[in-house]
C-alpha atoms as a PDB file:
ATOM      1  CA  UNK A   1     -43.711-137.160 -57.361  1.00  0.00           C
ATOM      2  CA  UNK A   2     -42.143-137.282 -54.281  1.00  0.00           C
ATOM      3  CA  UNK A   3     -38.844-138.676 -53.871  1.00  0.00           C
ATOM      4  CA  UNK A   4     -36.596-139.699 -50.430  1.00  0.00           C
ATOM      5  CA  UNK A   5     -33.327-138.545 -49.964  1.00  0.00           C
ATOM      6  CA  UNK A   6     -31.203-139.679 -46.978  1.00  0.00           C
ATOM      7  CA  UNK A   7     -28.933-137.836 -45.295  1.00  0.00           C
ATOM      8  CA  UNK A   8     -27.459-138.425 -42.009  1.00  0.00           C
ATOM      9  CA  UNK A   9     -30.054-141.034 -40.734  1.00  0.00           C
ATOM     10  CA  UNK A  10     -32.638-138.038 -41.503  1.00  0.00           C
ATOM     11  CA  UNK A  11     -34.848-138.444 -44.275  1.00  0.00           C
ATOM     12  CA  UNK A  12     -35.814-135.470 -46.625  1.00  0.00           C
ATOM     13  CA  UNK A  13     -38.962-135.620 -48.692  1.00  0.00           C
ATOM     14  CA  UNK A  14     -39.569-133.951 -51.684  1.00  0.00           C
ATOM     15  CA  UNK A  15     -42.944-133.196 -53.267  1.00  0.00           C
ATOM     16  CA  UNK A  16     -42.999-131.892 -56.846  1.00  0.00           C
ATOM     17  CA  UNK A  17     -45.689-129.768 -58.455  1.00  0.00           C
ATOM     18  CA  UNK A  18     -46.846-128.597 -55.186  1.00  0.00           C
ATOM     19  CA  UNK A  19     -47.699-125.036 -56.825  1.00  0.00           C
ATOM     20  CA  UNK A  20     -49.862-127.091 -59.657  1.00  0.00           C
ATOM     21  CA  UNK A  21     -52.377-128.625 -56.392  1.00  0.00           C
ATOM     22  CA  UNK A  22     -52.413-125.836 -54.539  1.00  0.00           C
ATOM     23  CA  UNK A  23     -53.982-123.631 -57.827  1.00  0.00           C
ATOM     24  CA  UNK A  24     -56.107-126.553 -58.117  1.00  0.00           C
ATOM     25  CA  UNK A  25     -57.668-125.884 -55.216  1.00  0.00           C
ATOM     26  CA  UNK A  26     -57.886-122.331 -55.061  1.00  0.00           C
ATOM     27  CA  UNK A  27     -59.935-122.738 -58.067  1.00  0.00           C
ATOM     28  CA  UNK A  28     -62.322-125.371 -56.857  1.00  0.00           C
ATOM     29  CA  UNK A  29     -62.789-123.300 -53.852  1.00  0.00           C
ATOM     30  CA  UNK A  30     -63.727-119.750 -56.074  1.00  0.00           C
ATOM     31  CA  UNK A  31     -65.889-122.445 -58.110  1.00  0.00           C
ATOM     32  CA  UNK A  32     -67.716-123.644 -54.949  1.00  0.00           C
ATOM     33  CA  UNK A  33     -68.553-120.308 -53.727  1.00  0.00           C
ATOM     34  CA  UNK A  34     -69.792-118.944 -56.511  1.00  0.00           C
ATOM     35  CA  UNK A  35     -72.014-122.676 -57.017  1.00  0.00           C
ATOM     36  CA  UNK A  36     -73.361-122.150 -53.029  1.00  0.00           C
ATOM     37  CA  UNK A  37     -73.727-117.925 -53.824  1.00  0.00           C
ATOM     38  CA  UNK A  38     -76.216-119.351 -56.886  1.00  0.00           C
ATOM     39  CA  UNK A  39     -77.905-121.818 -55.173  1.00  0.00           C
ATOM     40  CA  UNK A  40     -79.171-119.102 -51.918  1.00  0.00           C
ATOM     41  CA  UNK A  41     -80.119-117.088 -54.709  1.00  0.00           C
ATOM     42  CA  UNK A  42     -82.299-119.717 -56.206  1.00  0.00           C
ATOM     43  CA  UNK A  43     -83.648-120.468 -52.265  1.00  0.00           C
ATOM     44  CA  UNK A  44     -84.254-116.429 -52.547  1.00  0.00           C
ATOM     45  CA  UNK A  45     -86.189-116.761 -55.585  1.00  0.00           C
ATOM     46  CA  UNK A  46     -88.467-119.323 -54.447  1.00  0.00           C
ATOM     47  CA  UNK A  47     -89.878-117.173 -51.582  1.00  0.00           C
ATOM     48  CA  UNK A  48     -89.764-114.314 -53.843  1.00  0.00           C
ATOM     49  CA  UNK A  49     -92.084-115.817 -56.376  1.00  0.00           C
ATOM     50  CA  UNK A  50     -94.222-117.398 -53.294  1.00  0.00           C
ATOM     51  CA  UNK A  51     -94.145-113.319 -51.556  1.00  0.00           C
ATOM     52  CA  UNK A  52     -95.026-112.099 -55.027  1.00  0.00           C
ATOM     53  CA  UNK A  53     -98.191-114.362 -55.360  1.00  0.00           C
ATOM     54  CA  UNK A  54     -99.673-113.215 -51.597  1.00  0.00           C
ATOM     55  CA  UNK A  55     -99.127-109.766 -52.068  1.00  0.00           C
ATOM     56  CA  UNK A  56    -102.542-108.345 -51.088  1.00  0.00           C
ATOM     57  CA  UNK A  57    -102.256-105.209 -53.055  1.00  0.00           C
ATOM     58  CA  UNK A  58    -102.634-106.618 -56.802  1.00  0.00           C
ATOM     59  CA  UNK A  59    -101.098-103.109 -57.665  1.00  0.00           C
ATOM     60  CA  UNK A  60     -97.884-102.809 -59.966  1.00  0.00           C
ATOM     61  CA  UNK A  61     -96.333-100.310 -57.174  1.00  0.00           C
ATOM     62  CA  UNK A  62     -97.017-102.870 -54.054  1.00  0.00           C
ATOM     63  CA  UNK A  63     -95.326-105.956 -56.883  1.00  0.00           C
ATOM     64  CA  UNK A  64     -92.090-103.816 -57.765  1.00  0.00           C
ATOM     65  CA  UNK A  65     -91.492-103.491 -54.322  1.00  0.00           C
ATOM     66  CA  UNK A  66     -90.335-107.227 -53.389  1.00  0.00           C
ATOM     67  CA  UNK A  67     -86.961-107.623 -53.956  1.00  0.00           C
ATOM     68  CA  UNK A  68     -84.182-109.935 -53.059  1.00  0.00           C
ATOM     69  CA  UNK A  69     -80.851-108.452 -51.376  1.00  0.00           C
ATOM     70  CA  UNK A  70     -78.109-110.788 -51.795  1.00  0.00           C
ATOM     71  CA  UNK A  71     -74.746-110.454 -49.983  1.00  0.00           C
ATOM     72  CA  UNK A  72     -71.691-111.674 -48.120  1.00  0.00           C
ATOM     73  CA  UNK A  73     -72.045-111.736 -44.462  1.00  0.00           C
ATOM     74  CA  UNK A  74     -69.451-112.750 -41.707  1.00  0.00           C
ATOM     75  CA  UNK A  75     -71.138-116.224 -41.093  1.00  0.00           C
ATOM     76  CA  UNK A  76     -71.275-116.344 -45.386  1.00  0.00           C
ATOM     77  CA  UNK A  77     -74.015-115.663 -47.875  1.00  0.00           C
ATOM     78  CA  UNK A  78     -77.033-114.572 -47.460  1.00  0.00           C
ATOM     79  CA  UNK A  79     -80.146-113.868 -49.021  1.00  0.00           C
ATOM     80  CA  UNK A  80     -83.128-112.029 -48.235  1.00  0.00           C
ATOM     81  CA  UNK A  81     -86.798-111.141 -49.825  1.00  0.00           C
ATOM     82  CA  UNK A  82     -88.001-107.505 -48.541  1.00  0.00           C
ATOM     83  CA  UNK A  83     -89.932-105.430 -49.035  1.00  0.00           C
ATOM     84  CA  UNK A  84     -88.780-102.089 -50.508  1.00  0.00           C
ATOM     85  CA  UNK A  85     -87.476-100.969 -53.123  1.00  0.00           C
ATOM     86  CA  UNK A  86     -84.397 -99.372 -51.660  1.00  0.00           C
ATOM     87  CA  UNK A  87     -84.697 -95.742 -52.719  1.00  0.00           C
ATOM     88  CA  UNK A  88     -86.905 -94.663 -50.134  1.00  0.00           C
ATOM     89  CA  UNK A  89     -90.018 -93.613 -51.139  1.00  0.00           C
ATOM     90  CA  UNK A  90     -93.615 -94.045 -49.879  1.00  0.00           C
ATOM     91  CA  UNK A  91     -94.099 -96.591 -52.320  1.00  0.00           C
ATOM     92  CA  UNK A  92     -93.811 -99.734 -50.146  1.00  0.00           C
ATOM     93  CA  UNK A  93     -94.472 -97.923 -47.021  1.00  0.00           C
ATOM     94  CA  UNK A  94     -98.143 -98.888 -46.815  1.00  0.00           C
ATOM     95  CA  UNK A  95     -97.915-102.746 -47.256  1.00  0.00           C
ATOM     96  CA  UNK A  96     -96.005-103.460 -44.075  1.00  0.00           C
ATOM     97  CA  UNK A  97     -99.003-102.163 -42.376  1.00  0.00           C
ATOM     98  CA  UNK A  98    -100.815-105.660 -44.096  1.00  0.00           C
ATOM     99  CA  UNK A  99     -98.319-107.570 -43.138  1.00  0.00           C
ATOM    100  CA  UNK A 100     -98.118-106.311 -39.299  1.00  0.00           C
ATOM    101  CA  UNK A 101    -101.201-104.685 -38.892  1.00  0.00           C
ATOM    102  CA  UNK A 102    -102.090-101.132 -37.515  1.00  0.00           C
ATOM    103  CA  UNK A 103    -104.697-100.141 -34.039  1.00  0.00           C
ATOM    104  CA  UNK A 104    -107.431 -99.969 -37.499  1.00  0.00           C
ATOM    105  CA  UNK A 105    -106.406-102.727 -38.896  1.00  0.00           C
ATOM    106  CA  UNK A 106    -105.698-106.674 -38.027  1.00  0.00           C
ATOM    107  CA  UNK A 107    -102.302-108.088 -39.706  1.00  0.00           C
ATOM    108  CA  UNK A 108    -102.872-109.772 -43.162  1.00  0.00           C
ATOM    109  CA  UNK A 109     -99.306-111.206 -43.412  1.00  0.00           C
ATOM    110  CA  UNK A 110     -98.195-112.745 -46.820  1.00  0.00           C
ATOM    111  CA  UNK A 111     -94.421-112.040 -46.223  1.00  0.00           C
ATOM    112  CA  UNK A 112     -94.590-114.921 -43.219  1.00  0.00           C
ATOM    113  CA  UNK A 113     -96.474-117.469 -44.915  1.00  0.00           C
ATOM    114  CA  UNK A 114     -94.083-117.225 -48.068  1.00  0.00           C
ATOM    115  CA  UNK A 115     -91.344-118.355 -46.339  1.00  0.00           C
ATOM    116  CA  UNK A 116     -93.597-121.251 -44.352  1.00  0.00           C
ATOM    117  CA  UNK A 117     -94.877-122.653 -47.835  1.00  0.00           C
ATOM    118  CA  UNK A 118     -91.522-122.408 -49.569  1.00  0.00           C
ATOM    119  CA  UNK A 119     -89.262-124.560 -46.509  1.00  0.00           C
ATOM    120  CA  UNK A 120     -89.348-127.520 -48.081  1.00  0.00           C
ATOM    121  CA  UNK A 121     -88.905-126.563 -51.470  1.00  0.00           C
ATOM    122  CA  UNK A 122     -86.105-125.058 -50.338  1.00  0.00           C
ATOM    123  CA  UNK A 123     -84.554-127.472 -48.367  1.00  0.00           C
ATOM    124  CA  UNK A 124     -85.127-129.859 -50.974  1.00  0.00           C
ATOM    125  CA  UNK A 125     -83.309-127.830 -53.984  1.00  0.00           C
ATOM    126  CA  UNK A 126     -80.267-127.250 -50.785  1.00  0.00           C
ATOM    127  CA  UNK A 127     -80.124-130.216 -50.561  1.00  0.00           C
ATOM    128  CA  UNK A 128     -79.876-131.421 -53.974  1.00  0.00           C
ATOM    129  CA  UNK A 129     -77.284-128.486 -54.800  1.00  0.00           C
ATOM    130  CA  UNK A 130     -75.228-129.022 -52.253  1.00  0.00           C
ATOM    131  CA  UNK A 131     -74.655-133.248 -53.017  1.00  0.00           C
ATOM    132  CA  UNK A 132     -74.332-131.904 -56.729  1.00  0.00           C
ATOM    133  CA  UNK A 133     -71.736-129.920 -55.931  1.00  0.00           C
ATOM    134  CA  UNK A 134     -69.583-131.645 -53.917  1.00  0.00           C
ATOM    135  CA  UNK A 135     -69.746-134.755 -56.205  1.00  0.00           C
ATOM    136  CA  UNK A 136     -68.354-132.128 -59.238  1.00  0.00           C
ATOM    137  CA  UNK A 137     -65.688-131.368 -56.302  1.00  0.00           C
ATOM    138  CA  UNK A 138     -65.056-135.138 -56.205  1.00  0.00           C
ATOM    139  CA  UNK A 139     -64.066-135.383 -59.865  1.00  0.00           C
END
């Protein structure tokens, strides 16, 4: 509660419990980023699943090597679907020449068109996430 004191024509206010609002909203915020860090890697998903449908190999190798890379960036989070399976083998080495295409062979992207079919789903579930999060803020 705050309460005035007067002294010398200057007032003095005094908030109580300061410490009590201010860990109140350090938690909120830790709770919010870690609602908006699962909700890109939801978006992620969705163009994973979408990537993982068009791959043009039907081979187990050319499947295993989608993957999503999540992180923390300077401008926030981030998500991406690649291709690769980050140890650096051959493995996904040939289906980036579907995707772009050699001097043999015209591009048979899949990678491209993912992301183009899955916009609105995604901007649909960002858009839901987001307005249910900040309404659980608003409690």
């Amino acid at each position: 509660m705050a309460r005035q004191m007067r002294l010398n024509n200057r007032m003095r206010v005094r908030v109580e419990g300061i410490d009590d609002i201010v860990r109140a909203l350090q938690r909120a915020d830790e709770e919010l980023k870690k609602e908006l860090h699962d909700l890109i890697s939801e978006c992620a998903e969705i163009v994973f699943r979408e990537a993982d449908a068009r791959v043009p190999i039907k081979s187990s190798k050319s499947r295993n090597t989608l993957r999503i890379e999540i992180g923390e960036g300077k401008r926030g989070y981030y998500a991406n679907v690649v291709v690769g399976n980050g140890t650096g083998k051959a493995d996904p080495y040939y289906i980036t020449f579907y995707e772009l295409g050699t001097s043999r062979q015209p591009p048979r992207p899949f990678m491209r068109p993912s992301l183009d079919k899955s916009k609105s789903k995604i901007r649909t579930r960002l858009i839901e996430g987001l307005r249910a999060a900040i309404e659980r803020q608003g409690r």
